[in-house]
Protein backbone atom coordinates (compact mmCIF):
# COMPACT_ATOMS: atom_id res chain seq x y z
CA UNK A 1 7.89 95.21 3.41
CA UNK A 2 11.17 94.20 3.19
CA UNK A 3 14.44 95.46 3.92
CA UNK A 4 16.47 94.24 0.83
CA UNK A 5 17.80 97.07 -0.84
CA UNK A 6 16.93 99.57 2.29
CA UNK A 7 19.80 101.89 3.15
CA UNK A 8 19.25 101.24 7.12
CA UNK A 9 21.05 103.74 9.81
CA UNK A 10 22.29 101.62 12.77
CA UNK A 11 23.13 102.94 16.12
CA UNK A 12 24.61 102.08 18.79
CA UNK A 13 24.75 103.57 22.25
CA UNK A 14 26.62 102.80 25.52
CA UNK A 15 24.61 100.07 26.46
CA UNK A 16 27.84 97.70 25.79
CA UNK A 17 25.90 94.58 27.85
CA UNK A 18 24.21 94.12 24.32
CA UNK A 19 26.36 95.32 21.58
CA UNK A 20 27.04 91.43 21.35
CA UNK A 21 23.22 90.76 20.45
CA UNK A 22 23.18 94.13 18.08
CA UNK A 23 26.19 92.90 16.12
CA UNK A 24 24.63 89.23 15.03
CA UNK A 25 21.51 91.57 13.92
CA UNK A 26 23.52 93.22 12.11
CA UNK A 27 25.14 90.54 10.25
CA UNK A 28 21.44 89.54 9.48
CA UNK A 29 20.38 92.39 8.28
CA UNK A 30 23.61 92.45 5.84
CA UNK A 31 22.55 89.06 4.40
CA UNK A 32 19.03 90.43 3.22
CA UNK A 33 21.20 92.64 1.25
CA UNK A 34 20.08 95.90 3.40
CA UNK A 35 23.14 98.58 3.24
CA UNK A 36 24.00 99.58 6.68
CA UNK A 37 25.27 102.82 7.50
CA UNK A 38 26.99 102.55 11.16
CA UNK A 39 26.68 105.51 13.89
CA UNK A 40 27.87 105.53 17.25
CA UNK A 41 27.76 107.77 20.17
CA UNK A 42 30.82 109.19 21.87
CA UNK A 43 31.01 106.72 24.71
CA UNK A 44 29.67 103.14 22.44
CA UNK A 45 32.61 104.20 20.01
CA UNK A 46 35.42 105.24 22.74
CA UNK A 47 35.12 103.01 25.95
CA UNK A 48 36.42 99.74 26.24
CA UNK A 49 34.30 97.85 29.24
CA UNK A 50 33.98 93.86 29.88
CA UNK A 51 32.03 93.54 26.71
CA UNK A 52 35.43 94.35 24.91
CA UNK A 53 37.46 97.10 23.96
CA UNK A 54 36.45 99.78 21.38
CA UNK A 55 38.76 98.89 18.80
CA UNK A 56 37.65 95.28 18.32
CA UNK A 57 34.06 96.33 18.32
CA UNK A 58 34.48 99.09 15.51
CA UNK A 59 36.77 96.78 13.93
CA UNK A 60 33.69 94.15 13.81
CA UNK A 61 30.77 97.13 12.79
CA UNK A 62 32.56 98.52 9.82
CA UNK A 63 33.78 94.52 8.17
CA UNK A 64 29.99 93.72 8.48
CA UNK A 65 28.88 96.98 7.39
CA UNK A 66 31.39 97.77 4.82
CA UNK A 67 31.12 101.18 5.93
CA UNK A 68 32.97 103.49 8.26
CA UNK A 69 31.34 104.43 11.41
CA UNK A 70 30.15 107.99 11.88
CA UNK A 71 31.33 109.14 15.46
CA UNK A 72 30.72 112.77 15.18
CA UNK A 73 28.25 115.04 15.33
CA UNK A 74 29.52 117.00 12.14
CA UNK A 75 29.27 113.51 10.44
CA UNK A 76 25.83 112.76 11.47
CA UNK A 77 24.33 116.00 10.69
CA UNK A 78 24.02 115.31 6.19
CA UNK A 79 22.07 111.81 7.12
CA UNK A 80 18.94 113.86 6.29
CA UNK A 81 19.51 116.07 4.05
CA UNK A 82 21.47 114.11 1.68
CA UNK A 83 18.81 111.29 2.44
CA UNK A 84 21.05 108.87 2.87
CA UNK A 85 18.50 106.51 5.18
CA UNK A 86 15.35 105.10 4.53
CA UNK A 87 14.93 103.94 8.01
CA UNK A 88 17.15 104.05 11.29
CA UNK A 89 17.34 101.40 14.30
CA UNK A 90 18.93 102.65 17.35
CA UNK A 91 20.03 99.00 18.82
CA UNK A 92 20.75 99.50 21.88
CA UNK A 93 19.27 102.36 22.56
CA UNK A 94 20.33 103.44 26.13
CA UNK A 95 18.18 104.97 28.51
CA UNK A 96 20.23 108.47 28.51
CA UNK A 97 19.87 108.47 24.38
CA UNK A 98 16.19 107.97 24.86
CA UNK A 99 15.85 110.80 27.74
CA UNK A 100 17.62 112.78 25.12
CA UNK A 101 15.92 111.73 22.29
CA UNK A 102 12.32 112.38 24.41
CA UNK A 103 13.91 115.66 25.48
CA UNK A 104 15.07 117.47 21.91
CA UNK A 105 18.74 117.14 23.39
CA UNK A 106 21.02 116.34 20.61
CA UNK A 107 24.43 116.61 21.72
CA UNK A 108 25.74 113.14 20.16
CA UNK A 109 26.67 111.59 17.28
CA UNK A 110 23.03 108.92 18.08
CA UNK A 111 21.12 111.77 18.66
CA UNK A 112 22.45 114.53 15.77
CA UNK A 113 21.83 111.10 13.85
CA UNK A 114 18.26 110.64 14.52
CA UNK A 115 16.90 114.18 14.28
CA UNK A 116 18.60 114.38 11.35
CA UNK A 117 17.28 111.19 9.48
CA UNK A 118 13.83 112.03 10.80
CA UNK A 119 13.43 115.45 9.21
CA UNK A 120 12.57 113.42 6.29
CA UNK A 121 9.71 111.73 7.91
CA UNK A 122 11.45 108.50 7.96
CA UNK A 123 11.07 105.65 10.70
CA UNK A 124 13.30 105.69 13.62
CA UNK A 125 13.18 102.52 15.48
CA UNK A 126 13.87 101.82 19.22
CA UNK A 127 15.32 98.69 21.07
CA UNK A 128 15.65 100.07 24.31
CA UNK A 129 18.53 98.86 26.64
CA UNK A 130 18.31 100.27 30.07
CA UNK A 131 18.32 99.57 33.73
CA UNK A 132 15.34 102.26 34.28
CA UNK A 133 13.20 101.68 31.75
CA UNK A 134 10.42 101.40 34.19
CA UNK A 135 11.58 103.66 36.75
CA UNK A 136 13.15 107.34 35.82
CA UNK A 137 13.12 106.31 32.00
CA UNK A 138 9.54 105.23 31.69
CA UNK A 139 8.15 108.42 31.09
CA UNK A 140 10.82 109.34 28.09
CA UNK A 141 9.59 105.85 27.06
CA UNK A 142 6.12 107.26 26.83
CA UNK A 143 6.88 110.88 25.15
CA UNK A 144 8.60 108.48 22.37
CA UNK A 145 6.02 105.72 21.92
CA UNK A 146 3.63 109.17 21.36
CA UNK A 147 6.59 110.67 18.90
CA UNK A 148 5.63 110.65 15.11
CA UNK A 149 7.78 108.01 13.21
CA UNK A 150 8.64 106.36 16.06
CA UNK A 151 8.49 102.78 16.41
CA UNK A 152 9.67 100.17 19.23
CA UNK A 153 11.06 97.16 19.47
CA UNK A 154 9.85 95.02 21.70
CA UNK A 155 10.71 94.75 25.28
CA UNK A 156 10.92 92.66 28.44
CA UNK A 157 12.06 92.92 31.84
CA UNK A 158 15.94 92.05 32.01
CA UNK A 159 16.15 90.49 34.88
CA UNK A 160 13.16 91.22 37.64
CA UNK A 161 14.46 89.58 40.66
CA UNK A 162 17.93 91.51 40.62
CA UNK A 163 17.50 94.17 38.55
CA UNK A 164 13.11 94.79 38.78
CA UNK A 165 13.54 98.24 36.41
CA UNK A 166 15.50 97.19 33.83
CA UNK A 167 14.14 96.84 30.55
CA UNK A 168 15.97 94.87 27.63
CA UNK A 169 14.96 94.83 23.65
CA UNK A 170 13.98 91.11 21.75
CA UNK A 171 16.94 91.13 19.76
CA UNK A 172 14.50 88.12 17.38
CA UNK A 173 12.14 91.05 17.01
CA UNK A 174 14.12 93.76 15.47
CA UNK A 175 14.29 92.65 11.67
CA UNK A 176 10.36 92.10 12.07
CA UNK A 177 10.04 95.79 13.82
CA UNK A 178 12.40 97.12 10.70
CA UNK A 179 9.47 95.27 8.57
CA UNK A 180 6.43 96.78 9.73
CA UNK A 181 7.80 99.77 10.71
CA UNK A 182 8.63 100.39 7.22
CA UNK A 183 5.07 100.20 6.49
CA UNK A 184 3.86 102.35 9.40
CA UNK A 185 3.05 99.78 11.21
CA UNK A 186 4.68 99.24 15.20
CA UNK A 187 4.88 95.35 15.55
CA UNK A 188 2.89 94.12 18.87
CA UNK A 189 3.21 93.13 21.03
CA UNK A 190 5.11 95.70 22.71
CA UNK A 191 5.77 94.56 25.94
CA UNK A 192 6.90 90.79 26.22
CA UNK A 193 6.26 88.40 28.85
CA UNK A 194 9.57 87.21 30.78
């Protein structure tokens, strides 16, 4: 299925080392005429870091999206029931939004976002971001890949010589993920080969 026409929540969350990857998929999925709606948690949409600062980054979100960013929980909560997503990619999705996520805690804008959009029955799609993904993280990583509506993109490890538990999305994979997981389906492989 495709994803012209699909009103498509996108979150980010504070793991900034990829925002730069998230943002080209995000222009992409704006040229297959998809309408984006941007969410970001407290700390992706107010912490500048060596990725850049927080005000070029929104600055960049919203022109692609055509859309202001919700940053609040109190702006998150309507997603579901004013239905206004057919499908929602959480790109990058950092390892304390998954725990969260895994965990029923929703104290963030990404997290209000997602329960919210999935009390419809929707997709919610994960490209995890994370330096424990197969360490403290792994088993929130398993609750979720168990989760109704959940779907994942796929994943390698980030760097196994310096940093052996870090897990990092295929940023190629997500518009393919969107795809299938439109149609139910969770795109496989799931785990890449470095």
């Amino acid at each position: 299925m495709t994803i012209e026409g699909k009103n498509i929540g996108y979150v980010f969350t504070g793991s900034f080392c990829t925002f730069s990857k998230s943002i080209e998929i995000l222009k992409k999925i704006k040229k297959k005429k998809a309408n984006i709606l941007p969410i970001m948690s407290y700390n992706s949409y107010n912490l500048d870091t060596k990725f850049g600062t927080a005000k070029e980054i929104i600055k960049q979100i919203e022109e692609i999206s055509e859309n202001t960013i919700i940053n609040t929980i109190q702006g998150a909560e309507p997603i579901g029931p004013k239905h206004l997503t057919d499908i929602m990619i959480i790109a990058p999705a950092s390892g304390n939004t998954m725990s969260k996520l895994a965990n029923d805690i929703i104290d963030t804008p990404a997290t209000m976002a997602a329960k919210s959009h999935l009390r419809n029955e929707n997709p919610l799609v994960i490209a995890p971001s994370t330096n424990n993904g197969l360490s403290g993280n792994a088993m929130n990583i398993g609750k979720l890949l168990n989760m109704k509506n959940y779907y994942f993109v796929p994943f390698k490890q980030d760097n196994p010589i310096t940093k052996p538990r870090s897990i990092v999305f295929d940023s190629m994979q997500i518009i393919p993920t969107l795809e299938a997981a439109l149609e139910g389906r969770q795109i496989q492989p799931i785990l890449q080969q470095i």
